[in-house]
Structure formats: structure tokens, C-alpha cells
Protein backbone atom coordinates (compact mmCIF):
# COMPACT_ATOMS: atom_id res chain seq x y z
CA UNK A 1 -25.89 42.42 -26.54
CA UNK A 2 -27.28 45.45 -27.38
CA UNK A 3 -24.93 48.18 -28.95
CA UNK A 4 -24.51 51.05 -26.49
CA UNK A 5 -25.92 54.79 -27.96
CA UNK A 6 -25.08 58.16 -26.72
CA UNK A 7 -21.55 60.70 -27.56
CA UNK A 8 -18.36 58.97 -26.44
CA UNK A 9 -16.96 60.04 -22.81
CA UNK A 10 -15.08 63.57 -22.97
CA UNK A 11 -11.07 62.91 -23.88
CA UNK A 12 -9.37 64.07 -20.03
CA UNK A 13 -6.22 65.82 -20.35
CA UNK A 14 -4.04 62.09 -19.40
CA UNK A 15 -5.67 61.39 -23.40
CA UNK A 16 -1.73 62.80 -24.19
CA UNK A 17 -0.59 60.23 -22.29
CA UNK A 18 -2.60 57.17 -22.50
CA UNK A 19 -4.90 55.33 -25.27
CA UNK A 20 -8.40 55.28 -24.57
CA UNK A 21 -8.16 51.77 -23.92
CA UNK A 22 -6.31 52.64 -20.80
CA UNK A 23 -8.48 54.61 -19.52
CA UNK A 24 -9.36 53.20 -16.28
CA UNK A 25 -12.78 50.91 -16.19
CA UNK A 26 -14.40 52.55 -13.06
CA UNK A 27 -14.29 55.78 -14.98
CA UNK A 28 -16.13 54.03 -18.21
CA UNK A 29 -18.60 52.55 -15.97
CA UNK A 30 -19.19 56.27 -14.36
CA UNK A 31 -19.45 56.91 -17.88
CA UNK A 32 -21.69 54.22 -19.27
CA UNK A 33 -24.02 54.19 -16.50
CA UNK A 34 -25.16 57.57 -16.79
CA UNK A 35 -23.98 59.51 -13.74
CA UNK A 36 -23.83 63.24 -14.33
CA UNK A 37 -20.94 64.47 -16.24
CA UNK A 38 -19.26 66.10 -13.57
CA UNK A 39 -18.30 63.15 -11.62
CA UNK A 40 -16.32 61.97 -14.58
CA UNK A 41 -13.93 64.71 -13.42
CA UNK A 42 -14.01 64.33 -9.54
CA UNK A 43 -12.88 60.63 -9.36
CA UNK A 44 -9.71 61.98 -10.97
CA UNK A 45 -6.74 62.64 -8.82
CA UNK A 46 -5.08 65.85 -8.21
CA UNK A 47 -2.13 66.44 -10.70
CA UNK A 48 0.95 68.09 -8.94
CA UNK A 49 3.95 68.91 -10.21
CA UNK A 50 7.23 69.44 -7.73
CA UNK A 51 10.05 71.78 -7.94
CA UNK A 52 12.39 71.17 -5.60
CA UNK A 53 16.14 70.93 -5.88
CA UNK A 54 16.43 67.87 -3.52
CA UNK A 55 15.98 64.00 -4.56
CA UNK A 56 14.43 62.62 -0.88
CA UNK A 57 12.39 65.62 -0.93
CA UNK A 58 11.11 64.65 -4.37
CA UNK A 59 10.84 60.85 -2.99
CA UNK A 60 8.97 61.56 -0.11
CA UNK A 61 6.90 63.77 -1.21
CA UNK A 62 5.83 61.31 -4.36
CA UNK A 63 5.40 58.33 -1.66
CA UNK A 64 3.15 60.46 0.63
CA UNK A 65 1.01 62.22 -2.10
CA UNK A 66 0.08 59.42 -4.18
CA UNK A 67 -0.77 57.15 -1.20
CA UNK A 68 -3.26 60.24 -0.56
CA UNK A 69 -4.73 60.08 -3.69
CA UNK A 70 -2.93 62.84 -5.39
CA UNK A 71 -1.16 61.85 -8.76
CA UNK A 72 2.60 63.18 -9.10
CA UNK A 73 3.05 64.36 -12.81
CA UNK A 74 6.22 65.19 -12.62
CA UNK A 75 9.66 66.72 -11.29
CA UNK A 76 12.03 69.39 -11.56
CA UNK A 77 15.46 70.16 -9.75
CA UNK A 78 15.40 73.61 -10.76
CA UNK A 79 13.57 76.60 -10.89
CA UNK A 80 14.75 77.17 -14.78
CA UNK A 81 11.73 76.89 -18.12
CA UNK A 82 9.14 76.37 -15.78
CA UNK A 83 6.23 77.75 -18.47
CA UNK A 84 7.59 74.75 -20.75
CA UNK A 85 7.42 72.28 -17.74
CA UNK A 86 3.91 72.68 -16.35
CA UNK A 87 2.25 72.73 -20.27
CA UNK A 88 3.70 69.64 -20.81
CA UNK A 89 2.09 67.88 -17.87
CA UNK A 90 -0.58 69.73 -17.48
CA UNK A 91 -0.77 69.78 -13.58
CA UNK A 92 -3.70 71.36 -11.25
CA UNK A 93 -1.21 72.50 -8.81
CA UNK A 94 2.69 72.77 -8.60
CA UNK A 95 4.84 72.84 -5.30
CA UNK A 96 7.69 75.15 -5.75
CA UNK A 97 10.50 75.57 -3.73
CA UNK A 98 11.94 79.09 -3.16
CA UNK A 99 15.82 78.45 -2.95
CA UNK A 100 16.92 76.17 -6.01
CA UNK A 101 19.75 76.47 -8.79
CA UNK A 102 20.26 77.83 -12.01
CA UNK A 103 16.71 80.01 -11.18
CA UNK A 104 15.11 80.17 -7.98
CA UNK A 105 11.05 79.57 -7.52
CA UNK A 106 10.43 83.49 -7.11
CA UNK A 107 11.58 84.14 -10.10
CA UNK A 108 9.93 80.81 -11.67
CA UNK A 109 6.95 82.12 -10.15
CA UNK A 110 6.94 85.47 -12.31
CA UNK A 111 7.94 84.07 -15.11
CA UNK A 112 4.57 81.69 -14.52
CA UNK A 113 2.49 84.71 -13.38
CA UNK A 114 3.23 86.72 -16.63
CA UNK A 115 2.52 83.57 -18.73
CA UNK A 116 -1.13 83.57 -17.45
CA UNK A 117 -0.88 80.17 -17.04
CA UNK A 118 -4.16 78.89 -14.75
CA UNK A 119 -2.37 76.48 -12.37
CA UNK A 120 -2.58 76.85 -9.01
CA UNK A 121 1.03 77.56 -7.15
CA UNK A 122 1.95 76.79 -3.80
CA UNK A 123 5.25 77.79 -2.43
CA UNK A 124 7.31 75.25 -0.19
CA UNK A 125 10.17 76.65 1.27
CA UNK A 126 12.01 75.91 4.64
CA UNK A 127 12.15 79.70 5.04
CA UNK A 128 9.93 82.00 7.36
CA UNK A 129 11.70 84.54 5.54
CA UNK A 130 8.80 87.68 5.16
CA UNK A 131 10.19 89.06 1.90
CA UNK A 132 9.97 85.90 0.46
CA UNK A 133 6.17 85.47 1.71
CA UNK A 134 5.31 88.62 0.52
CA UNK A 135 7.37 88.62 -2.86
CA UNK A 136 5.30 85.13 -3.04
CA UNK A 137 2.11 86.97 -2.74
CA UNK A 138 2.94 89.80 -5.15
CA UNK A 139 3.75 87.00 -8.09
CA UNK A 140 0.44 85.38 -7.68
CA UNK A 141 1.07 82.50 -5.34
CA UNK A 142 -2.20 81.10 -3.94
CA UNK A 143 -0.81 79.70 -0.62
CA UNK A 144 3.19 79.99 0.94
CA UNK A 145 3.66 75.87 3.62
CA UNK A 146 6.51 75.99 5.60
CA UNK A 147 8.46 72.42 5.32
CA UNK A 148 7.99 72.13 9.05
CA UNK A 149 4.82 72.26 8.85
CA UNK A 150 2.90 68.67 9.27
CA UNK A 151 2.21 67.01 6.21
CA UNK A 152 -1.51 66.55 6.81
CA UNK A 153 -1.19 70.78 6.23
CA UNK A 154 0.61 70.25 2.91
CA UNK A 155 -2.06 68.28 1.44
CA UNK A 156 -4.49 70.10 2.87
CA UNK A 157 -3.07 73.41 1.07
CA UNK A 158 -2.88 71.32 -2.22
CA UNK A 159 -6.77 70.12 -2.23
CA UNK A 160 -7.93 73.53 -1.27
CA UNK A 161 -5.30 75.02 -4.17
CA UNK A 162 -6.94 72.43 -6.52
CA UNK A 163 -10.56 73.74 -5.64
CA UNK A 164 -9.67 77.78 -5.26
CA UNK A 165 -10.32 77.76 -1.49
CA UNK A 166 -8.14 80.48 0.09
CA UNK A 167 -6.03 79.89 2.88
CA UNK A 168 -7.05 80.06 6.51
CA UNK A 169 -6.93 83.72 8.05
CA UNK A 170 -4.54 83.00 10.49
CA UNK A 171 -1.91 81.50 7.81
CA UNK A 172 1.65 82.98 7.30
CA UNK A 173 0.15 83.80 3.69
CA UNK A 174 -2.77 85.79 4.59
CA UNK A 175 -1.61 87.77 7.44
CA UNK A 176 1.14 88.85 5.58
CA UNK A 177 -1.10 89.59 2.86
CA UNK A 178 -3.37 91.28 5.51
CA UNK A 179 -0.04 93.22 6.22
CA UNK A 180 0.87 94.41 2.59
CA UNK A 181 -2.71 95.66 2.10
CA UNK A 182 -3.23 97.62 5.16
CA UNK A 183 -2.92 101.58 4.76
CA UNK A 184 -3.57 102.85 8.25
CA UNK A 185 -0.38 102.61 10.48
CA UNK A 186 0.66 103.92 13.94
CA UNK A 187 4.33 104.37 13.46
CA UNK A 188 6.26 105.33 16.49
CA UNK A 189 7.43 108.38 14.79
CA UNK A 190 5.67 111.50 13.16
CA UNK A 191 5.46 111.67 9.32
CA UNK A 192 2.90 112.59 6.51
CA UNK A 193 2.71 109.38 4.43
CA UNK A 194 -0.61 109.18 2.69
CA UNK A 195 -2.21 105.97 3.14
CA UNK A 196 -0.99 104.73 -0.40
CA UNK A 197 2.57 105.63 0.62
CA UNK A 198 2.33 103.59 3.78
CA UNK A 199 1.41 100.42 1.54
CA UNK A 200 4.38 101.01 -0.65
CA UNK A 201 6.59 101.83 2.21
CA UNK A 202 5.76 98.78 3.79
CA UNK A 203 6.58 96.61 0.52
CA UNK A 204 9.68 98.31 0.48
CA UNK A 205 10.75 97.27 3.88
CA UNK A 206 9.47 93.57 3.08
CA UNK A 207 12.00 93.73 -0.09
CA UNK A 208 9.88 94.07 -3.06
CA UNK A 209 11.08 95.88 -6.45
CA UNK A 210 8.96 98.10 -7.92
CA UNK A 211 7.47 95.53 -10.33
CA UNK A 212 6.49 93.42 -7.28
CA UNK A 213 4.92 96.20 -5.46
CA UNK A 214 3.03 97.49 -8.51
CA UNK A 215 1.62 93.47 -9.05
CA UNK A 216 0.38 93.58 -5.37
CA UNK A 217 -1.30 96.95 -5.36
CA UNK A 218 -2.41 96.71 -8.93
CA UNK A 219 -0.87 99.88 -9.78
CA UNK A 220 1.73 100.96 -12.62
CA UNK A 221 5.43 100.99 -12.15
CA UNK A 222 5.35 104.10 -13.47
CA UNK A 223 3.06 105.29 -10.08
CA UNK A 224 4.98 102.85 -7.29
CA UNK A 225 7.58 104.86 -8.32
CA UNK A 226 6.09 108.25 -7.79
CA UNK A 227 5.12 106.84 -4.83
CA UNK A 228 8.75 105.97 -4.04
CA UNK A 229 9.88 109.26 -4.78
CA UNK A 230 7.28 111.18 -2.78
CA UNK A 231 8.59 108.97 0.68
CA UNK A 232 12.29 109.81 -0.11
CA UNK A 233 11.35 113.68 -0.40
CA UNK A 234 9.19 113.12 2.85
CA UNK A 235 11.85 111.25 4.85
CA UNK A 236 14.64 113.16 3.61
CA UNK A 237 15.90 109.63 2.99
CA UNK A 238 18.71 109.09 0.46
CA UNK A 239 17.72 105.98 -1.05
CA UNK A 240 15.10 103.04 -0.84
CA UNK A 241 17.32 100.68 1.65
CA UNK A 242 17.39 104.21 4.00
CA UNK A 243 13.37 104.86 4.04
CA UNK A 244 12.94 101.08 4.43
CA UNK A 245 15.04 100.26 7.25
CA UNK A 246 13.21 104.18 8.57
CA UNK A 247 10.06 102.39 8.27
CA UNK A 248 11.06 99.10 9.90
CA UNK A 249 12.80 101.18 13.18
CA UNK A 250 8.90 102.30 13.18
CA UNK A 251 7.18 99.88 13.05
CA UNK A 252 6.18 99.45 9.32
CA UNK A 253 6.67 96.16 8.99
């Protein structure tokens, strides 16, 4: 038989995990028989990784994912060293719960945000809660599922995480996002907020610090609180909490 010619098949990330001679034969005959490089790649499963504080959470949500094609790289039960935990396996996308111990997934997810690290991060929580949607959004999430939500919506949110497609417009995530950005407001009281100071008045009634609200305007701490300070002096409000809960009697947020 004559010797096959040509540069050896590109070493995939599992090449940590495996020996070449376990590399699957389907993908050496994708190889071999010449089909364009980039299908090397797209017979290869999605790579999640789950944080969630749970067991039967981590279970079922192992069972249903790989029996959708997705591959599960691995689990946490906490939100703690999550930078250390996704560059060891590598994953395309992670679920991350919000409420777990020793750290919760908000402040997982800032610690992953400030890392720069390139996975894709979608938040699973049983809470509706809007401050932790919008804190979500402000820490670089790229899509917030509900655990009521039906499953075929979960892995829907984790292909189109995998691939960069946004969420839908009508999604808890973007409407609140829709709601963060939006500078022109008809509050049910008179005031003389400048469009900027609407934005960060909103974020404060949502919950955010000023670190958040900075991230999701893409604007110093240093100016958020200016801002801050310029809505106090406006509202003759004594505090944050006071202009916030001012802005939510008015419809802010």
C-alpha cells in the first residue's frame, strides 16, 4: 500500500487528554480523505463545563447534554478558582449557576471577565431576579436561562453561545440589556437627569456597584461616580439606596 503524503492532521485541544491513537477514526478519515480543514473542527462536540452546587443538577444535565451531542468536560460545586478550572479543560462554553458556596457565579463571572479568558458564559440560575440579570450582563455574560425554562432552550442557548449568536430580542437577557442601555425615560416625576445620568440611575436601582456600572457603560469608575454624585446633588438624595429606590417609585427601572 502506498505510504500516505501530506502534513499530519492539526493536534485538537482533547491532544492533552488523549494519544493520537485515540483520536477517533471518522475524524482521520475526514482527515485522510481530503475534506476541507474546517470540518475537522465541526464534527467535534461542544465542550461545556458546569458550575452548579447541586449533584442531580450536575447528573441531569450530563445525561441530557451528551445524548445531544454536547461533550461535558467537567464539574464544579462551587463558584471558587474558576480561571484555574476552565484552562484546564479547555471548554467552549460554561453553565454557571448564580447562587453557590464558598463564591457565588457573579462573582466567578468577574473574576473570568477580568481574566480575558475567550469562553463563552451562560448563566443558569432559578432566579428572575433583575439585579442578577443585569449584574450578569455588566460581567460579560453572553446569555442569562432560567432553570424553568425547557431544556430544548438550554441547549439551544449553548449552540448559539458556542457559535457567538446573540440571544433572541425578546429574551430576559436582552431586554434587560435593552433596559440598562436606554437614556431617554419618562419618569412620573420632574427632574433634570442628563441622559447619561438616567443610565447610571437605572443601574443603580437594578443593584450594580460602581465597577459593574462602569463595565456596562464602558466608562471609568472614576466618571460613574461623578455621575453618582451629580444625581445625589440633583435629588437631594442622601445616599445611593435613597436615589435608587427615588428612581424605582418613578419608574426607572
Amino acid at each position: 500500500m502506498t505510504p500516505l503524503t501530506g502534513p499530519s492532521p492539526p493536534r485538537s485541544r482533547r491532544s492533552k487528554m488523549a494519544e493520537p491513537a485515540q483520536i477517533p477514526a471518522r475524524v482521520a478519515t475526514i482527515w485522510v480523505t481530503g475534506i476541507a480543514y474546517h470540518h475537522f473542527f465541526t464534527t467535534m462536540s461542544i465542550r461545556v463545563l458546569i458550575f452548579d452546587d447541586h449533584p442531580v443538577a450536575h447528573y441531569g444535565l450530563t445525561h441530557l447534554l451528551t445524548q445531544n451531542g454536547f461533550e461535558v468536560v467537567g464539574h464544579a460545586y462551587d463558584g471558587s478558582g474558576p480561571v484555574e478550572k476552565i484552562t484546564q479543560v479547555e471548554p467552549d462554553v460554561i453553565l454557571l449557576d448564580v447562587r453557590m458556596p464558598k463564591q457565588d457565579g457573579l462573582k466567578a463571572l468577574e473574576e473570568i471577565h477580568r481574566a480575558g479568558l475567550a469562553v463563552k458564559t451562560v448563566m443558569y440560575s432559578e432566579h428572575a431576579n433583575p439585579t442578577y440579570v443585569a449584574r450578569a450582563i455588566a460581567l460579560g455574560a453572553f446569555n442569562y436561562v432560567l432553570k424553568s425554562s425547557p431544556l430544548s432552550m438550554l441547549m439551544s442557548a449553548i449552540r448559539d453561545a458556542a457559535k457567538g449568536i446573540p440571544p433572541a430580542p425578546d429574551s430576559l437577557f436582552q431586554t434587560t440589556r435593552k433596559l440598562m442601555r436606554q437614556r431617554n425615560v419618562n419618569l412620573s416625576a420632574p427632574h433634570s437627569l442628563t441622559g447619561r445620568e438616567l443610565q447610571v440611575l437605572r443601574h443603580l436601582a437594578l443593584g450594580l456597584s460602581n465597577r459593574e456600572i462602569g463595565s456596562s457603560l464602558g466608562i471609568s469608575v472614576e466618571t460613574v461616580k461623578e455621575h453618582v454624585q451629580n444625581i445625589l446633588r440633583k435629588q437631594n438624595s442622601s445616599d445611593r439606596t435613597q436615589a435608587a429606590v427615588w428612581g424605582i417609585k418613578h419608574g426607572i427601572a
